[in-house]
N, C-alpha and C. Protein backbone atom coordinates (compact mmCIF):
# COMPACT_ATOMS: atom_id res chain seq x y z
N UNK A 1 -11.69 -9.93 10.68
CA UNK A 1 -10.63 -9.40 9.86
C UNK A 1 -9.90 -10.51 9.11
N UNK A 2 -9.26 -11.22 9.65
CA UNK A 2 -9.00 -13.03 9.20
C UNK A 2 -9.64 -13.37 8.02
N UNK A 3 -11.02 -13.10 7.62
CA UNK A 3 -11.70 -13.61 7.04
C UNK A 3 -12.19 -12.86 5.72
N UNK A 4 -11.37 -11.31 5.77
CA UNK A 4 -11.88 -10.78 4.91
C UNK A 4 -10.79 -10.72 4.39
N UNK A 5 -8.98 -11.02 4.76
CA UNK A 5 -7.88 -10.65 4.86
C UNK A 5 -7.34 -12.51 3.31
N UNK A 6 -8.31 -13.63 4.02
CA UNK A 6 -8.36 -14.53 3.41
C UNK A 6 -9.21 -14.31 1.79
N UNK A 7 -10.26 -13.98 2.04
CA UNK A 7 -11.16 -13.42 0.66
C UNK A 7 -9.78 -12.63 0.13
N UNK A 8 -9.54 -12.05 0.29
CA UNK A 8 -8.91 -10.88 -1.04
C UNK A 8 -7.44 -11.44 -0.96
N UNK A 9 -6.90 -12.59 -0.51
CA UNK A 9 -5.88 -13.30 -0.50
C UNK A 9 -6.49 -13.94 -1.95
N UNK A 10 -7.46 -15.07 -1.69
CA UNK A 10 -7.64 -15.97 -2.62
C UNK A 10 -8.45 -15.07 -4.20
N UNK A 11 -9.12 -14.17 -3.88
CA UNK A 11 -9.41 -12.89 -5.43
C UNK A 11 -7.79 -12.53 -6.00
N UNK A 12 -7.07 -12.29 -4.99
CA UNK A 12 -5.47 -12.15 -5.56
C UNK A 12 -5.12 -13.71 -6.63
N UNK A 13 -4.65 -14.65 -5.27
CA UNK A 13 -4.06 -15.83 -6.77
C UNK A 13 -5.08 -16.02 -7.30
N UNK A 14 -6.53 -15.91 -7.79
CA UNK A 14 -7.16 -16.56 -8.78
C UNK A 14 -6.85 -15.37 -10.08
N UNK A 15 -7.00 -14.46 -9.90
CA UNK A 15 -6.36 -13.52 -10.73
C UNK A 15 -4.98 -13.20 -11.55
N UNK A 16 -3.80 -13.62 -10.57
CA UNK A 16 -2.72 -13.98 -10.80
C UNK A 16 -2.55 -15.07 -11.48
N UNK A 17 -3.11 -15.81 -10.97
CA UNK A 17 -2.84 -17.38 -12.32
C UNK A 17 -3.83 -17.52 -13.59
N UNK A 18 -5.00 -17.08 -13.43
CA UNK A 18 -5.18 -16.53 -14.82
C UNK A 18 -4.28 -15.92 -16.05
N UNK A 19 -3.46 -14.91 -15.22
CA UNK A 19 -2.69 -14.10 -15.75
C UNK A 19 -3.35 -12.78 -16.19
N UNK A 20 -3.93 -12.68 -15.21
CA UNK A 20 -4.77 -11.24 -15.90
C UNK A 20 -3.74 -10.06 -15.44
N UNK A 21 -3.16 -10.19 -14.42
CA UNK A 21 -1.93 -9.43 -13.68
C UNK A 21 -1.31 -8.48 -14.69
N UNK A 22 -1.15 -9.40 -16.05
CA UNK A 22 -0.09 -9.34 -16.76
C UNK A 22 -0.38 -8.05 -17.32
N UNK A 23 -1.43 -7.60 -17.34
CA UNK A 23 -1.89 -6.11 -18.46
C UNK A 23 -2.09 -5.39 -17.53
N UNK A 24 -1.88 -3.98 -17.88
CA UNK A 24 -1.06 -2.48 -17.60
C UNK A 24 -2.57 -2.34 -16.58
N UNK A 25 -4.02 -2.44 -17.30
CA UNK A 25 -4.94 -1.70 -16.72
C UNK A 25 -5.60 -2.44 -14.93
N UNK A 26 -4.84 -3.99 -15.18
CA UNK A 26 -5.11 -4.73 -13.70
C UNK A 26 -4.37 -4.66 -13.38
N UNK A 27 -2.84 -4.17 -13.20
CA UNK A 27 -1.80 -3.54 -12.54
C UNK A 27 -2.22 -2.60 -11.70
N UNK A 28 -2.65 -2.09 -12.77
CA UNK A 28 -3.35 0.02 -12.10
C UNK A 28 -4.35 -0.25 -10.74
N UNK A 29 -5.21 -1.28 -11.18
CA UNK A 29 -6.20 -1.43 -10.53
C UNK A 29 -6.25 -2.36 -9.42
N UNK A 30 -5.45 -3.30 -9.68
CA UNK A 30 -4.21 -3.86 -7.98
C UNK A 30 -3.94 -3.36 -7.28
N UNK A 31 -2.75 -2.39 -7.85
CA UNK A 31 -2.28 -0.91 -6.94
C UNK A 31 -3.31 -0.17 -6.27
N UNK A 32 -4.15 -0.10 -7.07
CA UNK A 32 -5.21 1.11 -6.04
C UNK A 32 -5.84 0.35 -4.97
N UNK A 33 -5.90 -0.82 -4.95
CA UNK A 33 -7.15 -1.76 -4.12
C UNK A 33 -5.89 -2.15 -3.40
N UNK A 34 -4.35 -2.54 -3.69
CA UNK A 34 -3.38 -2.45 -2.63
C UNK A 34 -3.49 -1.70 -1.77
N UNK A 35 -3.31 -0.77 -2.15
CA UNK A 35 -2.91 0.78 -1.13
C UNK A 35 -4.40 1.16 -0.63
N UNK A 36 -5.34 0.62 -0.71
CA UNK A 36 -6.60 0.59 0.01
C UNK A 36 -6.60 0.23 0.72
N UNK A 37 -6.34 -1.05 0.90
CA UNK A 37 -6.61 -2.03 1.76
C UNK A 37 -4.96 -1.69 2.71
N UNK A 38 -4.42 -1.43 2.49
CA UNK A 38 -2.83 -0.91 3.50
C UNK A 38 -3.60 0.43 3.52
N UNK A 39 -3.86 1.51 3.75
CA UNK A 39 -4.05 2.18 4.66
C UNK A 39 -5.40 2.16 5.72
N UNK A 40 -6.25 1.20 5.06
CA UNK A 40 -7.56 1.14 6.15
C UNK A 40 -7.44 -0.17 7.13
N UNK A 41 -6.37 -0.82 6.31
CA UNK A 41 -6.45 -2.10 7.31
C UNK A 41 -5.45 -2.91 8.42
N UNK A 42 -3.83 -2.33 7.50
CA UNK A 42 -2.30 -2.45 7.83
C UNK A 42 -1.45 -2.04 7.96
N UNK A 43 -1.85 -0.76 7.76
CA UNK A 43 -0.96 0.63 8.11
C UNK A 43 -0.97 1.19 8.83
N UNK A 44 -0.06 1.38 9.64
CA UNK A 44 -0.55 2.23 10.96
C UNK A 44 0.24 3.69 10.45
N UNK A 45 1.41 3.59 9.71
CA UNK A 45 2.04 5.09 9.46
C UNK A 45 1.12 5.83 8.88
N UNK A 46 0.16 5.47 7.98
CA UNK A 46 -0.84 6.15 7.06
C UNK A 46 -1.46 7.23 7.95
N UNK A 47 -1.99 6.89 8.93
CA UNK A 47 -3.31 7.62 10.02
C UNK A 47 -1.91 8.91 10.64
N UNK A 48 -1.01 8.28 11.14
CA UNK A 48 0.25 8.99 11.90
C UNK A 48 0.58 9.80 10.73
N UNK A 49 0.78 9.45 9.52
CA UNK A 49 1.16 10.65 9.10
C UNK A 49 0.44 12.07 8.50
N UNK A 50 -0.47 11.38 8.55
CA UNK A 50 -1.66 12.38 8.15
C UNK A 50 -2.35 13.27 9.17
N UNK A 51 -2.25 12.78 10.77
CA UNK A 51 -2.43 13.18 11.69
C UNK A 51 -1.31 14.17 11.65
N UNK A 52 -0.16 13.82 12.22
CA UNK A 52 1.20 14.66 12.96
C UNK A 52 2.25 14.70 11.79
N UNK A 53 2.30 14.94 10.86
CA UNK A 53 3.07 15.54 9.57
C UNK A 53 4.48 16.11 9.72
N UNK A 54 4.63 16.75 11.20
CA UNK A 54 5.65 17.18 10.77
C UNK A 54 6.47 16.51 11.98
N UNK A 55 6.14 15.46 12.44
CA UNK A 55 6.66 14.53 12.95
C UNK A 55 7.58 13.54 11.66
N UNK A 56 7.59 13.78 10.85
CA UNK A 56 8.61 13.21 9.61
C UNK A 56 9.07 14.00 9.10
N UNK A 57 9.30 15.81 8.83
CA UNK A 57 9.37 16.24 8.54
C UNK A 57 11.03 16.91 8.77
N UNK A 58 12.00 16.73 7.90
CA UNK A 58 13.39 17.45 8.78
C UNK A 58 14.39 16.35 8.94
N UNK A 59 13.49 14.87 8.52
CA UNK A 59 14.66 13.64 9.54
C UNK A 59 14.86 13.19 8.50
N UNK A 60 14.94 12.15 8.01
CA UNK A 60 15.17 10.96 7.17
C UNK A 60 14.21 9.55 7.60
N UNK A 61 13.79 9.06 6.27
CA UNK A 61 13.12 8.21 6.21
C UNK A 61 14.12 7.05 5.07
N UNK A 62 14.21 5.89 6.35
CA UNK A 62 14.59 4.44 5.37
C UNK A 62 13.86 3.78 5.23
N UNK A 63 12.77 3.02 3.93
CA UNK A 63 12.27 2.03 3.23
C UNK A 63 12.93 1.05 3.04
N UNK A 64 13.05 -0.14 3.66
CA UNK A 64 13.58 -1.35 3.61
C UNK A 64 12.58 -1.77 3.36
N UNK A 65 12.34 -2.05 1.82
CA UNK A 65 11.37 -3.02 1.33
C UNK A 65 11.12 -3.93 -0.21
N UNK A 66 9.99 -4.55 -0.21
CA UNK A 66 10.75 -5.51 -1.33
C UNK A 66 9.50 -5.25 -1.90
N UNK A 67 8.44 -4.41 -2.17
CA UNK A 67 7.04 -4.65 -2.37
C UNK A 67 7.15 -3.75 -3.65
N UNK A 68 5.78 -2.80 -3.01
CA UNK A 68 5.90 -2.22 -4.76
C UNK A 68 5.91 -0.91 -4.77
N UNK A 69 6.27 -0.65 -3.00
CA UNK A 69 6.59 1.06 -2.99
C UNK A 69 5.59 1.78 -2.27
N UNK A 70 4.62 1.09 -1.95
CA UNK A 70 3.51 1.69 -1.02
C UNK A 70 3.89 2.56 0.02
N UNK A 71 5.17 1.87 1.21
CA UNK A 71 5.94 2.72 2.35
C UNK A 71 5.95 4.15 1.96
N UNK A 72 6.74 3.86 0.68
CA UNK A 72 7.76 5.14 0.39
C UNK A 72 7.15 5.92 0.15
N UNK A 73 5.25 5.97 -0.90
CA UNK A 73 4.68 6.48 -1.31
C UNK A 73 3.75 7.34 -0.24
N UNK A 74 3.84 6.97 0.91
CA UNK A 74 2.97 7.52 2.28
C UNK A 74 3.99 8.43 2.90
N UNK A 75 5.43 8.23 3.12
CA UNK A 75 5.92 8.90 3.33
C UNK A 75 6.32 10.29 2.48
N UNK A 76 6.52 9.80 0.84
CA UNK A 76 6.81 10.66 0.38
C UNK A 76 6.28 12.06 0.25
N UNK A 77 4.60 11.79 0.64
CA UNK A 77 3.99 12.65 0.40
C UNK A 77 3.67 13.34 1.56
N UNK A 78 4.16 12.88 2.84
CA UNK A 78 4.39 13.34 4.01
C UNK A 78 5.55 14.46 3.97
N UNK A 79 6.57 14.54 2.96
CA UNK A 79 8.11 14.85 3.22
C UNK A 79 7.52 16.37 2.18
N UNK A 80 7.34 15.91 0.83
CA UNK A 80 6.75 17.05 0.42
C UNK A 80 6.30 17.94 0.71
N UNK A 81 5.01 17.87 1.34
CA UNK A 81 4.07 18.82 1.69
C UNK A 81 4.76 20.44 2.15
């Protein structure tokens, strides 16, 4: 895991300092390979909420975070449903 966690560390800054970051369509495509890799690899709420749903359902949820919204986006769609 270490080792695959390092690979897509270093595909990140070589990308970033290029500056390819900078346009709308490798944004899009960050995000999706973000939130890939957080729910198959670092997420543990992802599986929990998709499992037991209405175990969030009724309460309140706080996002203390500085990222790019991934949390909120697993929950949110937990709260919806």
């Amino acid at each position: 895991m270490q080792v695959f966690q390092k690979i897509i560390l270093s595909i990140y800054r070589a990308v970033n300092k290029i500056g390819l970051l900078q346009f709308p369509w490798t944004k899009r495509l960050f995000w999706l390979f973000y939130c890939w890799y957080k729910q198959y690899f670092e997420d543990p709420f992802f599986g929990l909420s998709r499992k037991y749903p209405d175990l969030f359902r009724g309460g309140n949820i706080l996002d203390i975070g500085a990222n790019i919204g991934y949390t909120a986006m697993v929950f949110s769609k937990v709260i919806v449903q």
